[in-house]
Protein backbone atom coordinates (compact mmCIF):
# COMPACT_ATOMS: atom_id res chain seq x y z
CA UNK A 1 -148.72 -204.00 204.59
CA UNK A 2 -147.23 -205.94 207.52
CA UNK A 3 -145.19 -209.36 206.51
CA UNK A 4 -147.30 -211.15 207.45
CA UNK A 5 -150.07 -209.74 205.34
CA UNK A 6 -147.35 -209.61 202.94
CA UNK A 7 -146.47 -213.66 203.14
CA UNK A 8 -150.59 -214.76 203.13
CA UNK A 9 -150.99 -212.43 199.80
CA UNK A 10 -147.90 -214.37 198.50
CA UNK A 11 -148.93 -217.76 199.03
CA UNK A 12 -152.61 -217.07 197.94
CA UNK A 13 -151.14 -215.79 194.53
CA UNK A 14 -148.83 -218.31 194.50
CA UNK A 15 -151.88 -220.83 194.46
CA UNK A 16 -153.31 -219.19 191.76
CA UNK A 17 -150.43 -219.03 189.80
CA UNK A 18 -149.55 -215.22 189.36
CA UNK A 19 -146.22 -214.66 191.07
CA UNK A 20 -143.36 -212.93 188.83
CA UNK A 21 -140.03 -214.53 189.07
CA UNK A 22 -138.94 -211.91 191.85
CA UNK A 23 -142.03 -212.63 193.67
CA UNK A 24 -141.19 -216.24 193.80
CA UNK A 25 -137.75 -215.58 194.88
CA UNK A 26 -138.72 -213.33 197.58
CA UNK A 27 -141.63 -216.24 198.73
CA UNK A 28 -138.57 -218.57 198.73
CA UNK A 29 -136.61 -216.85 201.11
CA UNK A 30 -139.75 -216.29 203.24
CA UNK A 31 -139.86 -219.96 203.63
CA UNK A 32 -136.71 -220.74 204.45
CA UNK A 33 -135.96 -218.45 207.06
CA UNK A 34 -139.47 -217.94 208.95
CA UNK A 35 -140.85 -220.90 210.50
CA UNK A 36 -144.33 -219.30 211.00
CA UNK A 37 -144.17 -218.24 207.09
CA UNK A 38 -143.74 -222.54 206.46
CA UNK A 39 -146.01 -223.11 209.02
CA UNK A 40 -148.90 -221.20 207.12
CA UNK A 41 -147.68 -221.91 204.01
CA UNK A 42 -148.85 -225.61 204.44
CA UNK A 43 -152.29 -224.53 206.20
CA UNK A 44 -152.73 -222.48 202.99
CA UNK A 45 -151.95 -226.01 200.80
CA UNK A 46 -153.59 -228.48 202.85
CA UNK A 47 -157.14 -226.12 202.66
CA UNK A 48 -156.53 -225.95 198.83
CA UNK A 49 -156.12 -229.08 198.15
CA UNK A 50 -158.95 -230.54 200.07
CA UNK A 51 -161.46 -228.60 198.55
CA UNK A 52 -160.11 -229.23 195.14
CA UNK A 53 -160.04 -233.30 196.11
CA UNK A 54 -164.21 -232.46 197.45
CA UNK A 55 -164.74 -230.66 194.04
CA UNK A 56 -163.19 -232.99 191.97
CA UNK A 57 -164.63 -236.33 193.87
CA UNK A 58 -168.25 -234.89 193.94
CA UNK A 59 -169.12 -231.82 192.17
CA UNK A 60 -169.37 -229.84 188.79
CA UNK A 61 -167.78 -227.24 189.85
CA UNK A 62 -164.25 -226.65 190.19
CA UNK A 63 -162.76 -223.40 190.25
CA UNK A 64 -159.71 -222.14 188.62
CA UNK A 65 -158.27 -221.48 191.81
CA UNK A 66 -158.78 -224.54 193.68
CA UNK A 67 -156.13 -226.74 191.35
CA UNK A 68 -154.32 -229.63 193.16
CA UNK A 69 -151.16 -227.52 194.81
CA UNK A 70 -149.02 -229.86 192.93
CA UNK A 71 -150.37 -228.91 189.40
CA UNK A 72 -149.61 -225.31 190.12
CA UNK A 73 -146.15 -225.80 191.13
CA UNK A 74 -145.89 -227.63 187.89
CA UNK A 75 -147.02 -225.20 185.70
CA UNK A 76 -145.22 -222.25 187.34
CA UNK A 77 -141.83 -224.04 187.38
CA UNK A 78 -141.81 -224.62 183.61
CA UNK A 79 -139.21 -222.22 182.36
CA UNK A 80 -138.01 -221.56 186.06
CA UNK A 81 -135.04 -220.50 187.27
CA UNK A 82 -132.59 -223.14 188.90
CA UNK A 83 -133.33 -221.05 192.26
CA UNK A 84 -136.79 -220.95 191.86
CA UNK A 85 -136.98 -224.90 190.84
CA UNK A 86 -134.95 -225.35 194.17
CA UNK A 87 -137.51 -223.52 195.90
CA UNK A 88 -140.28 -225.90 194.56
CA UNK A 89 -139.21 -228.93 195.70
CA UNK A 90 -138.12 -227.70 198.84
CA UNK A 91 -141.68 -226.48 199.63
CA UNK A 92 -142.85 -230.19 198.54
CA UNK A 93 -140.73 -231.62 201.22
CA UNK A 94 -142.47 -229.19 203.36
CA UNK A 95 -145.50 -230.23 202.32
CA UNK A 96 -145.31 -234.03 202.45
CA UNK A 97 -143.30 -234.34 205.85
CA UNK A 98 -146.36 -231.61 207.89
CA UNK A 99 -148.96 -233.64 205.63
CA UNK A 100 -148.33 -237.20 205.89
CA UNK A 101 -152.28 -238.01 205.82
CA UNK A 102 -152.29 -237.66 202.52
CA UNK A 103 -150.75 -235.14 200.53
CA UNK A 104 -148.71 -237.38 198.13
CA UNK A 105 -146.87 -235.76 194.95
CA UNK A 106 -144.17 -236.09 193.33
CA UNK A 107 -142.12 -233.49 191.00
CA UNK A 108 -139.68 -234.95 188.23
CA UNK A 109 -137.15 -233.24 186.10
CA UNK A 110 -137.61 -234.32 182.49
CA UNK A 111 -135.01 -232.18 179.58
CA UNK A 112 -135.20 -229.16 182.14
CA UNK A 113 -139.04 -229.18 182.80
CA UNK A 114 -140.56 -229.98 186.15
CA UNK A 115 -143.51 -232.52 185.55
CA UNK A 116 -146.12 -233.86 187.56
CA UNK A 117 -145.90 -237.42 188.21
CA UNK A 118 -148.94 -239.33 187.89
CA UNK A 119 -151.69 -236.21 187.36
CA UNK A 120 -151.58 -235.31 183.49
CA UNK A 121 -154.09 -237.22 182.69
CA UNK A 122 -157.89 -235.98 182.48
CA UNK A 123 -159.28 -235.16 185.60
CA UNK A 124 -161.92 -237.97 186.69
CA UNK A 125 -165.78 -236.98 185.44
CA UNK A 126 -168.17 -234.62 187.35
CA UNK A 127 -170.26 -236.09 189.72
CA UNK A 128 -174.05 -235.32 188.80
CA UNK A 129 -175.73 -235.35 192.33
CA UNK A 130 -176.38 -232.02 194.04
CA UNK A 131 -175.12 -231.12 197.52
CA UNK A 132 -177.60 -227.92 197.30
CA UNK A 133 -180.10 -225.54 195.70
CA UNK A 134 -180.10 -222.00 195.00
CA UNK A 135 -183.15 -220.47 197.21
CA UNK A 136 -182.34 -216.67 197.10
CA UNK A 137 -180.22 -214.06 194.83
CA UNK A 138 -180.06 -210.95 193.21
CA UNK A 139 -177.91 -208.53 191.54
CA UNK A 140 -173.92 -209.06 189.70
CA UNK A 141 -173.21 -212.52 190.76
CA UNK A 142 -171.31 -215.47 188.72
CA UNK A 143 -171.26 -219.34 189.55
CA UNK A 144 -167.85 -221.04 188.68
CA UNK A 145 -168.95 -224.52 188.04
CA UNK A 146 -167.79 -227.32 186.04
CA UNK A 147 -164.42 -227.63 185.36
CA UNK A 148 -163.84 -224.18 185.48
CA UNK A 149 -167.42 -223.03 183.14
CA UNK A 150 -168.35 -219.52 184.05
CA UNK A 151 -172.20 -219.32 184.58
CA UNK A 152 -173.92 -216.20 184.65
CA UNK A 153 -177.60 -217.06 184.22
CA UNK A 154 -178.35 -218.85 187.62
CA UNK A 155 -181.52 -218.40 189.12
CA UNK A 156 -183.59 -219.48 192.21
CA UNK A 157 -184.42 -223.71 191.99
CA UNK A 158 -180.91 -224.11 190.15
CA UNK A 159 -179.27 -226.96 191.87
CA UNK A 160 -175.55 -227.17 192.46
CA UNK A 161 -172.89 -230.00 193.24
CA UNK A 162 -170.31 -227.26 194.58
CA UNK A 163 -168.31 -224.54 193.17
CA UNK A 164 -167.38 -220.92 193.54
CA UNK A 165 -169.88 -217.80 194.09
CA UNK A 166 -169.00 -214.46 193.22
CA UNK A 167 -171.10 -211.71 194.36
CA UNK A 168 -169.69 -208.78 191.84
CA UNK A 169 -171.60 -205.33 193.21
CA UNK A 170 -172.07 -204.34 196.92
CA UNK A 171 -176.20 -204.83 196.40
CA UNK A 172 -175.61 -208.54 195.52
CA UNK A 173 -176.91 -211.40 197.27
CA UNK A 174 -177.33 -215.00 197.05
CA UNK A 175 -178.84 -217.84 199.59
CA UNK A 176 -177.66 -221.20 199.11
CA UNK A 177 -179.52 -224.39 200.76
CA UNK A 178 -177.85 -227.65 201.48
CA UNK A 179 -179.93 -230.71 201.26
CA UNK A 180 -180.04 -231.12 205.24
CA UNK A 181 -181.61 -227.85 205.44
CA UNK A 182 -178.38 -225.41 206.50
CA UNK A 183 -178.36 -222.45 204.58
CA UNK A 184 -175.23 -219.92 204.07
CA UNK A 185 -175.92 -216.36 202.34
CA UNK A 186 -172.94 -213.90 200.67
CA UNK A 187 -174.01 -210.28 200.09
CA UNK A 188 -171.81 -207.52 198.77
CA UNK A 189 -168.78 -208.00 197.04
CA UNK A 190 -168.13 -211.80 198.26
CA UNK A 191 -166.14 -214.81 197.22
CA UNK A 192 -167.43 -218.34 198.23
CA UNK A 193 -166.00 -221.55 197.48
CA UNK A 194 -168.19 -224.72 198.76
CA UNK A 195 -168.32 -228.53 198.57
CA UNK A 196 -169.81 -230.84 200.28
CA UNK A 197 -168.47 -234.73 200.11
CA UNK A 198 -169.50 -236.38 203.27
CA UNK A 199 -168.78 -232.97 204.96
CA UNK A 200 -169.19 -229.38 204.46
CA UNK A 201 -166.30 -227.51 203.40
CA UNK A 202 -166.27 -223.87 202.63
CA UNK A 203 -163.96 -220.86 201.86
CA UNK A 204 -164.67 -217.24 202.11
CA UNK A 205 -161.89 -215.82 200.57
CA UNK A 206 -163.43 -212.26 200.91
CA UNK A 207 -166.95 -210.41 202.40
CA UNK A 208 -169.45 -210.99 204.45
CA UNK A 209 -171.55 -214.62 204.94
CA UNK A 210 -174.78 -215.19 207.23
CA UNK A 211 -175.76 -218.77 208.25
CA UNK A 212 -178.11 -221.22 210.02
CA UNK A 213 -176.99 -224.63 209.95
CA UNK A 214 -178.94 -227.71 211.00
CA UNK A 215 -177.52 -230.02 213.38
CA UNK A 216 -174.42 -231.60 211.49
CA UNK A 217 -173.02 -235.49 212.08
CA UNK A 218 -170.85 -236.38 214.70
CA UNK A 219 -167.39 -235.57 213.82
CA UNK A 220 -168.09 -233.52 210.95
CA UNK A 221 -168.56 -230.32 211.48
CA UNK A 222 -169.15 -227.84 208.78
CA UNK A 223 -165.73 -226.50 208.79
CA UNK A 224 -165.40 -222.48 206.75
CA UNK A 225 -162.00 -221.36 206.26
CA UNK A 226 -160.96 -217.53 205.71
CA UNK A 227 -157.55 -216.57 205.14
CA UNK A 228 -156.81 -215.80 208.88
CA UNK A 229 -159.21 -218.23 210.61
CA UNK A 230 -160.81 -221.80 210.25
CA UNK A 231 -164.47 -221.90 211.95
CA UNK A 232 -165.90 -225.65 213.26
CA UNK A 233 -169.70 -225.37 213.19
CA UNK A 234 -171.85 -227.67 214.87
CA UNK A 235 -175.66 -226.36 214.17
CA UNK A 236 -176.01 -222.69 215.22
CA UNK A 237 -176.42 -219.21 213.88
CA UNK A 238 -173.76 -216.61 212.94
CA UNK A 239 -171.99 -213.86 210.69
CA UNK A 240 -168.83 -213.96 209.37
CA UNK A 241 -166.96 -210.77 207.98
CA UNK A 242 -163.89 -211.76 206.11
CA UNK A 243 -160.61 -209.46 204.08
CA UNK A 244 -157.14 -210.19 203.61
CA UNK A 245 -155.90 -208.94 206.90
CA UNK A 246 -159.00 -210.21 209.35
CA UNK A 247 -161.98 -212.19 209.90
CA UNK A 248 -164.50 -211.52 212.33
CA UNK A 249 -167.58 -213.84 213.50
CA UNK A 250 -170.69 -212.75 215.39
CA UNK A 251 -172.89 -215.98 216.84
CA UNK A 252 -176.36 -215.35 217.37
CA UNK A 253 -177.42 -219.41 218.53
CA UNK A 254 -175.24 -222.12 219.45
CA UNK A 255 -171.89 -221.69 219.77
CA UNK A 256 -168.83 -222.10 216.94
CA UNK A 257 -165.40 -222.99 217.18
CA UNK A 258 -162.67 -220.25 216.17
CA UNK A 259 -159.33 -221.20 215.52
CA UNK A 260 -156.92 -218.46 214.22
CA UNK A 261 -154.58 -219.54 211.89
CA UNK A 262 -151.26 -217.23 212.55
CA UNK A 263 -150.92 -218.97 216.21
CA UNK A 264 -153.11 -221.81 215.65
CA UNK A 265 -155.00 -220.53 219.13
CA UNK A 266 -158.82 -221.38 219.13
CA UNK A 267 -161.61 -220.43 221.36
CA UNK A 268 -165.24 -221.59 221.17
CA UNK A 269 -167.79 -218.64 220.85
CA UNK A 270 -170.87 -218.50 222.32
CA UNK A 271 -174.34 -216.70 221.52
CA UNK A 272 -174.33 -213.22 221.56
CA UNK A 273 -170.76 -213.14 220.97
CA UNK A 274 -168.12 -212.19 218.77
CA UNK A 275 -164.47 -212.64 218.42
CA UNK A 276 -161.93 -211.30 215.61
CA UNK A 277 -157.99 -212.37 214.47
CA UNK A 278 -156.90 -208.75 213.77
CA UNK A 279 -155.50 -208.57 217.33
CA UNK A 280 -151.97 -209.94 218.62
CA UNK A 281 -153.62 -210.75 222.21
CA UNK A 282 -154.94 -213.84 223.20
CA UNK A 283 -158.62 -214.93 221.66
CA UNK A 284 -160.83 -213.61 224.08
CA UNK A 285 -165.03 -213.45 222.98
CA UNK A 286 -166.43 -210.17 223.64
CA UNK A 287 -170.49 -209.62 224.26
CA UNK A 288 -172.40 -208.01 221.23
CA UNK A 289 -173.31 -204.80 222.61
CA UNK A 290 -176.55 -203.15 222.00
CA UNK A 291 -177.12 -201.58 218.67
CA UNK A 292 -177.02 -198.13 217.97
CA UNK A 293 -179.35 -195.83 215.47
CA UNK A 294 -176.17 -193.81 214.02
CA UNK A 295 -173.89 -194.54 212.04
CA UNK A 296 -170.82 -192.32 210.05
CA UNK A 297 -168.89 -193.76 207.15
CA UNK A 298 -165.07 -193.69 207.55
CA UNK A 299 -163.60 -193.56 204.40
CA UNK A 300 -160.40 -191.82 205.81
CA UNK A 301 -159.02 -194.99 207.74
CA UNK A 302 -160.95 -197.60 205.05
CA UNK A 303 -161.64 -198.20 201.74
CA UNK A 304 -165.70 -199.23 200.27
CA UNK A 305 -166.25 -202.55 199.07
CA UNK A 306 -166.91 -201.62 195.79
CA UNK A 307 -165.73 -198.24 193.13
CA UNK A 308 -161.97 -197.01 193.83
CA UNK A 309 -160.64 -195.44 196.39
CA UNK A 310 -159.43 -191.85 196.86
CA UNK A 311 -157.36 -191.41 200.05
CA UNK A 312 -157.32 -187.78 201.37
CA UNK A 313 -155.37 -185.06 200.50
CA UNK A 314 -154.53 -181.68 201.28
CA UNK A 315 -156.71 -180.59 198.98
CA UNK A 316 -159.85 -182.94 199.41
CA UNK A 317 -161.30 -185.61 201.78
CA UNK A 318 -160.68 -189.11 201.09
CA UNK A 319 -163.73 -190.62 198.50
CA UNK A 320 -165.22 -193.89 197.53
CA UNK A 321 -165.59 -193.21 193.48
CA UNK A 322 -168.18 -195.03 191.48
CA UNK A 323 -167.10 -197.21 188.82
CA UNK A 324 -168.87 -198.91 185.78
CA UNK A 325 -170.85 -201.76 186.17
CA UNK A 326 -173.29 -203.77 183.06
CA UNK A 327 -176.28 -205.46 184.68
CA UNK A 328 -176.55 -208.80 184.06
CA UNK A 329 -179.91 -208.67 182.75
CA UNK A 330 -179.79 -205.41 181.64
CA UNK A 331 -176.67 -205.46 179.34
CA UNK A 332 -177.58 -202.32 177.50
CA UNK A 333 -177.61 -200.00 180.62
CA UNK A 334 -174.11 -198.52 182.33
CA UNK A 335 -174.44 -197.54 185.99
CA UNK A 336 -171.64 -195.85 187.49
CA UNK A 337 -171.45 -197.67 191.17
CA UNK A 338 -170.16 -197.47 194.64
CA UNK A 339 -170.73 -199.72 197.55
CA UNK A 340 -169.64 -198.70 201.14
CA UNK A 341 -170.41 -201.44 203.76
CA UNK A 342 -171.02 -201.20 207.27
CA UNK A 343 -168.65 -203.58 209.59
CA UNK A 344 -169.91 -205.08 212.91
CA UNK A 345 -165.53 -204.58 213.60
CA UNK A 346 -166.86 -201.24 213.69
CA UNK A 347 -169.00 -201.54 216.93
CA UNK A 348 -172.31 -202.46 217.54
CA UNK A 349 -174.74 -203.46 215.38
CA UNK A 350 -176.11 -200.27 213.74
CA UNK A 351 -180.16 -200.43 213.52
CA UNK A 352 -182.06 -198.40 210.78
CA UNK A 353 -185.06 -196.42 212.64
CA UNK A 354 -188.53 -195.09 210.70
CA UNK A 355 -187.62 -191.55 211.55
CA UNK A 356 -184.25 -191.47 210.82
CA UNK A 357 -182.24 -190.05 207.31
CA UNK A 358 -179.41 -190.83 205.03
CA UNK A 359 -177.36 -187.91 204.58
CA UNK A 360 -175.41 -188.50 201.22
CA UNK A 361 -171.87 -185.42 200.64
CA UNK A 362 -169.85 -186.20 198.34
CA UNK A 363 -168.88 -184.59 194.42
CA UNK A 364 -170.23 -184.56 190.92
CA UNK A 365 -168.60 -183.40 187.98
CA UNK A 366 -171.88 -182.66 186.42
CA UNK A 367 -175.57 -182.46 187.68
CA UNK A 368 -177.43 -186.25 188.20
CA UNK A 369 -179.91 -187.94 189.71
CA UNK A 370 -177.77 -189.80 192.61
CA UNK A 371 -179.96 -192.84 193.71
CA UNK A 372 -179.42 -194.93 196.65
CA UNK A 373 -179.61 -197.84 198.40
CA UNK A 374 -179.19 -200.14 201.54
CA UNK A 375 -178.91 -203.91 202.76
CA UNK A 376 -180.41 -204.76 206.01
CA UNK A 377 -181.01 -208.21 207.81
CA UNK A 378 -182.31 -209.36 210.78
CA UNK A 379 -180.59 -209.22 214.65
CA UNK A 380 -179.69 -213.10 214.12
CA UNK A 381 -177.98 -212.14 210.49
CA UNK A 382 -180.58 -213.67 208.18
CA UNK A 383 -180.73 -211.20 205.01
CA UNK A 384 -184.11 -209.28 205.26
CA UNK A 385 -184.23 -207.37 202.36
CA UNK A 386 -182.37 -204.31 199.84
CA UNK A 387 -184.52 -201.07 199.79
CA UNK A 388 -183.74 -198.00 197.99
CA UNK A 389 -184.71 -194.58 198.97
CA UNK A 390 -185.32 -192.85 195.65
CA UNK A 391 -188.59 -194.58 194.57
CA UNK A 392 -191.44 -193.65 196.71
CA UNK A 393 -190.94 -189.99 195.96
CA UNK A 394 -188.94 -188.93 192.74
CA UNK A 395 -185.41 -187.99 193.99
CA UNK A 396 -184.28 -184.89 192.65
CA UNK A 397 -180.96 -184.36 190.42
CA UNK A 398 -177.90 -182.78 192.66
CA UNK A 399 -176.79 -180.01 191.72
CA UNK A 400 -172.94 -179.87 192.17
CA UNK A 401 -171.54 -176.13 193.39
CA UNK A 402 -168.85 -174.47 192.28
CA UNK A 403 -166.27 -176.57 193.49
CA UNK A 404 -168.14 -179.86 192.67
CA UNK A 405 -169.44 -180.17 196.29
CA UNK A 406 -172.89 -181.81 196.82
CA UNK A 407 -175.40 -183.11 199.16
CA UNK A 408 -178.37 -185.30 199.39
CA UNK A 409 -180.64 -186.58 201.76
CA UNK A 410 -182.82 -189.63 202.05
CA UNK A 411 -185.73 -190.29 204.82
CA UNK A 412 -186.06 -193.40 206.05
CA UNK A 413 -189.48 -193.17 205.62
CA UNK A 414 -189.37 -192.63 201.68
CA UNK A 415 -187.26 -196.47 201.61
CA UNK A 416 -189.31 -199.01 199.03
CA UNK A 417 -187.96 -202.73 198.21
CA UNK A 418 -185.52 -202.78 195.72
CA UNK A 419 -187.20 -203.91 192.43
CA UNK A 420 -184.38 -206.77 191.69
CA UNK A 421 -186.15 -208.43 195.05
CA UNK A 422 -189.66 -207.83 194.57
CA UNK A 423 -190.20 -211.25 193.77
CA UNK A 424 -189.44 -212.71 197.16
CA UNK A 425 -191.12 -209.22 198.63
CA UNK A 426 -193.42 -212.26 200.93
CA UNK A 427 -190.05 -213.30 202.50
CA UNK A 428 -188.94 -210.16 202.91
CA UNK A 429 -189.39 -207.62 205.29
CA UNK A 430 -191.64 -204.59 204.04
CA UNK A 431 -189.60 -201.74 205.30
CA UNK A 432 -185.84 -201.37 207.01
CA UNK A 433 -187.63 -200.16 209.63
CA UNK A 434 -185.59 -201.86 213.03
CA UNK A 435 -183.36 -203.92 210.87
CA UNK A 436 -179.76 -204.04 210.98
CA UNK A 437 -177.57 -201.92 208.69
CA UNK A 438 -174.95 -204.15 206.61
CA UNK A 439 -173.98 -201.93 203.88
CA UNK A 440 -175.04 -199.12 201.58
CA UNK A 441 -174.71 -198.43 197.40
CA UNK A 442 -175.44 -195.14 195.56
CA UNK A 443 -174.83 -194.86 191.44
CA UNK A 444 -175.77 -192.45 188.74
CA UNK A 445 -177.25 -193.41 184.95
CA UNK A 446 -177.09 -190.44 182.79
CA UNK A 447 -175.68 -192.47 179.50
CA UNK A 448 -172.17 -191.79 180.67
CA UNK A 449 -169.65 -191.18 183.68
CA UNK A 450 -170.63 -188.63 186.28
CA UNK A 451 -167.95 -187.81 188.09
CA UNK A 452 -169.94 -189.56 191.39
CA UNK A 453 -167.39 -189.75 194.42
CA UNK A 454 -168.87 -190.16 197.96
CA UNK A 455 -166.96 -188.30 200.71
CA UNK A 456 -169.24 -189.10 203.48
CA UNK A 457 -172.76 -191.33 204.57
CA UNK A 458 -174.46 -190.56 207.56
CA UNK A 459 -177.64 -192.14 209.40
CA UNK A 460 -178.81 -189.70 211.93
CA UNK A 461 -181.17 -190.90 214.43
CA UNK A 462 -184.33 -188.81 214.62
CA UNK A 463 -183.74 -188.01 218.45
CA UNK A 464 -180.52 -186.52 219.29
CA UNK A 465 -180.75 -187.37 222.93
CA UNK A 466 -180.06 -191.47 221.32
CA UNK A 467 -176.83 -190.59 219.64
C-alpha cells in the first residue's frame, strides 16, 4: 500500500474510532510533517461532519460512522497518551484555522480527560419528513437509520429521511428515489451514506452506484463524495465505481463535475465519457469505447468483491473462495458465496450476447451443484435486471478430479430472472441478452461448506472473428 493509501485508510479509521495507540502516533507524525497528509486530513473532516450536521438536522438516520469529528476525538483521547492528546488538539487547530465557515469545537482538559465542550448533551430529535422512498431492492442489504438502529426488513414503498445503505452480497441491489424524482442505485457489495437538507449530499465509501438525477437548484448541486474524488452533479446520467485506492465515473447524459481530492484538480466530464483518480497525470476525460462481447476474470492482479481471496502460488492459481452467507429472508438456509465484479477501469463496457457462454474453472473439495449468476444494466447504467443460468435447465453437480480441478459451463441462452426480482420482472428486462455485464456470483448449498474457489470466469462470444 502506497502512503498515501496508507494516510486515507488512517484518517477514515480514525473517524470511526478504531486506531491503536501506535496507529495514532504514526497518524500524528503524518500530520505534522506532510502538508498534503493535513491537507486531506481536513477534506476527510469537513465531508464527515457535514453529513453528520444533514443527518442530524433532518433525518432518522445517522450512522455510527458519521459522528461530529469532535465527538470522536473525544472519545478516543480518553485514556490517551500525553503525545497522542498533543496530537488531538493540534489536528483541531488544523481543523478550525482551514474551516473557518463553520467548524467550531472546542476540547478541554478536565482531571486528565479530554471533554467536549458544549456537545454531551442529547443529540436534537429526528426529523420525521422523508427526503426519499425505496423503489427497488433485493438480496443482503441493511439500512442504518435512526440514531444508529440497524434495519434489516426494508422493502419497496419504505420511506427514508437519510441514512446509510449497505448492500452485503455481490447480487444485492437497491434503488432509492428522492422526492424531485432523481434516483441513485448501489449493487454489489456497496456502502452509501445520503442526506438531503436543502441539498443532496452523498458518500460512497465503497462499490459501484448508477444515477439519473433531475435538474437540481441553482447552486446546489447534488454533490457525492468517494474517498479519492468529490463529484458536482447538475441533472445528468452516470456510473460511479468507487474502492479505497480509486474512483472512476462514466457519464452517459449531461455532463458532471470531477474534482480529485489528492491535488484538488477538477475537470468537467461530458457524455460518453469517463475519467478516473488512480493516475498521477493531469485529469484528462477519455471517450467510452465501444463494448466488447468477451470478457476474462483477473483474479491474479485483483481481488472479487465478495468471498476471500487466494493470491497465486507456485502451486495453484490465485482464487476468489466462497464464504458463508444467511439470507435475510431465508435464515435457515447457508449458501457458501462468491461475487467477482466486472470494472468499466477494465476497458470497455463488456455486453452479454444470446449466443454466447459462461465458462466457470475453478475447485471443489467435494462434488456440488455450483449455481450461477449475473448483474446486467442498461448502456446508460440503469440496473436492468439479475439472471441466473442454472434454472431453465437443471444444472448438473461438478464433479471435482483428482486434484480438485473443475469446470462448468453456462449458455447464455439457458439465463432466467433471478427469483429474488421476479416481482419487478415488468421493469425488468426479460433476458441479458445485449445488456451490459456489471458483475457475476456463483455459490453452492449442500447443508455445509464445499470447498467452492473460482480460479477463472470467462464470457466467450459465439463468433471468434468478434473477440
Amino acid at each position: 500500500m502506497n502512503d498515501k493509501n496508507n494516510w486515507e485508510e488512517l484518517i477514515d479509521r480514525h473517524l470511526r474510532g478504531e486506531l491503536e495507540e501506535a496507529e495514532k502516533e504514526h497518524l500524528a507524525k503524518l500530520l505534522d510533517s506532510d502538508v498534503a497528509a493535513r491537507k486531506d486530513f481536513v477534506e476527510h473532516v469537513q465531508w464527515d461532519t457535514e453529513m453528520s450536521e444533514a443527518l442530524r438536522e433532518g433525518s432518522h438516520a445517522f450512522h455510527d460512522e458519521e459522528h461530529l469529528v469532535a465527538e470522536q476525538s473525544a472519545r478516543q483521547s480518553e485514556g490517551a497518551t500525553p503525545s497522542v492528546l498533543r496530537m488531538m488538539l493540534g489536528v483541531a487547530a488544523v481543523i478550525i484555522v482551514a474551516l473557518s465557515a463553520g467548524l467550531i469545537y472546542q476540547l478541554a482538559q478536565t482531571n486528565g480527560r479530554s471533554v467536549e465542550i458544549g456537545s454531551i448533551a442529547e443529540p436534537p430529535p429526528a426529523s420525521d419528513v422523508s427526503i426519499a422512498k425505496i423503489t427497488g431492492l433485493s438480496g443482503a442489504l441493511i439500512w442504518t437509520g435512526d440514531r444508529g438502529q440497524i434495519v434489516r426488513d426494508i422493502s419497496v414503498g419504505t420511506k427514508l429521511a437519510g441514512g446509510t445503505i449497505e448492500g452485503l452480497a455481490p447480487d444485492s441491489w437497491f434503488e432509492l428515489q428522492f422526492r424531485d424524482g432523481s434516483t441513485v442505485m448501489i449493487s454489489g457489495t456497496s456502502l452509501l451514506t445520503f442526506a438531503d437538507v436543502d441539498q443532496k449530499k452523498l458518500r460512497l465509501r465503497e462499490g459501484r452506484l448508477s444515477a439519473s438525477v433531475e435538474p437540481q437548484p441553482a447552486g446546489k448541486p447534488m454533490l457525492i463524495q468517494t474517498r479519492s474524488a468529490v463529484l458536482k452533479v447538475l441533472g445528468t446520467q452516470f456510473d460511479v465505481e468507487a474502492d479505497l485506492a480509486s474512483t472512476m465515473l462514466t457519464v452517459s447524459e449531461g455532463k458532471v463535475n470531477f474534482r480529485r481530492l489528492s491535488d484538488g484538480s477538477e475537470v468537467d466530464v461530458p457524455a460518453k465519457h469517463h475519467v478516473t483518480t488512480d493516475t498521477d497525470d493531469d485529469l484528462s476525460p477519455a471517450l467510452v469505447q465501444n463494448s466488447v462481447p468477451v470478457w476474462k476474470s483477473q483474479l491474479h492482479l485483483r481481488r472479487g468483491c465478495y468471498g476471500k481471496w487466494l493470491p497465486a502460488t507456485r502451486q495453484r492459481a490465485a482464487a476468489q473462495k466462497a464464504i458463508a452467507l444467511v439470507p435475510p429472508d431465508n435464515p435457515n438456509a447457508t449458501l457458501y458465496l462468491l461475487g467477482i465484479p466486472v470494472p468499466r477501469s477494465d476497458g470497455p463496457p463488456v455486453v452479454v450476447r444470446s449466443e454466447s457462454q459462461f465458462v466457470v474453472r475453478g475447485r471443489l473439495a467435494k462434488p456440488a451443484r455450483v449455481f450461477f449468476g449475473i448483474a446486467v444494466s442498461d448502456a446508460g447504467g440503469e440496473f436492468a435486471g439479475k439472471f441466473r443460468g442454472d434454472l431453465g435447465s437443471q444444472q448438473p453437480i461438478s464433479e471435482p478430479d483428482e486434484d480438485g480441478q473443475f469446470e462448468v459451463i453456462y449458455r447464455v441462452r439457458d439465463f432466467t430472472l433471478d427469483p429474488c426480482v421476479r416481482d419487478r420482472e415488468k421493469e425488468l428486462a426479460v433476458s441479458p441478452n445485449d445488456l451490459v455485464l456489471n458483475n457475476i456470483w456463483a455459490f453452492t448449498h449442500i447443508g455445509g461448506p464445499s470447498g467452492l474457489e473460482v480460479t477463472e470466469v470467462e464470457l466467450i462470444s459465439p463468433n471468434k472473428e468478434e473477440k
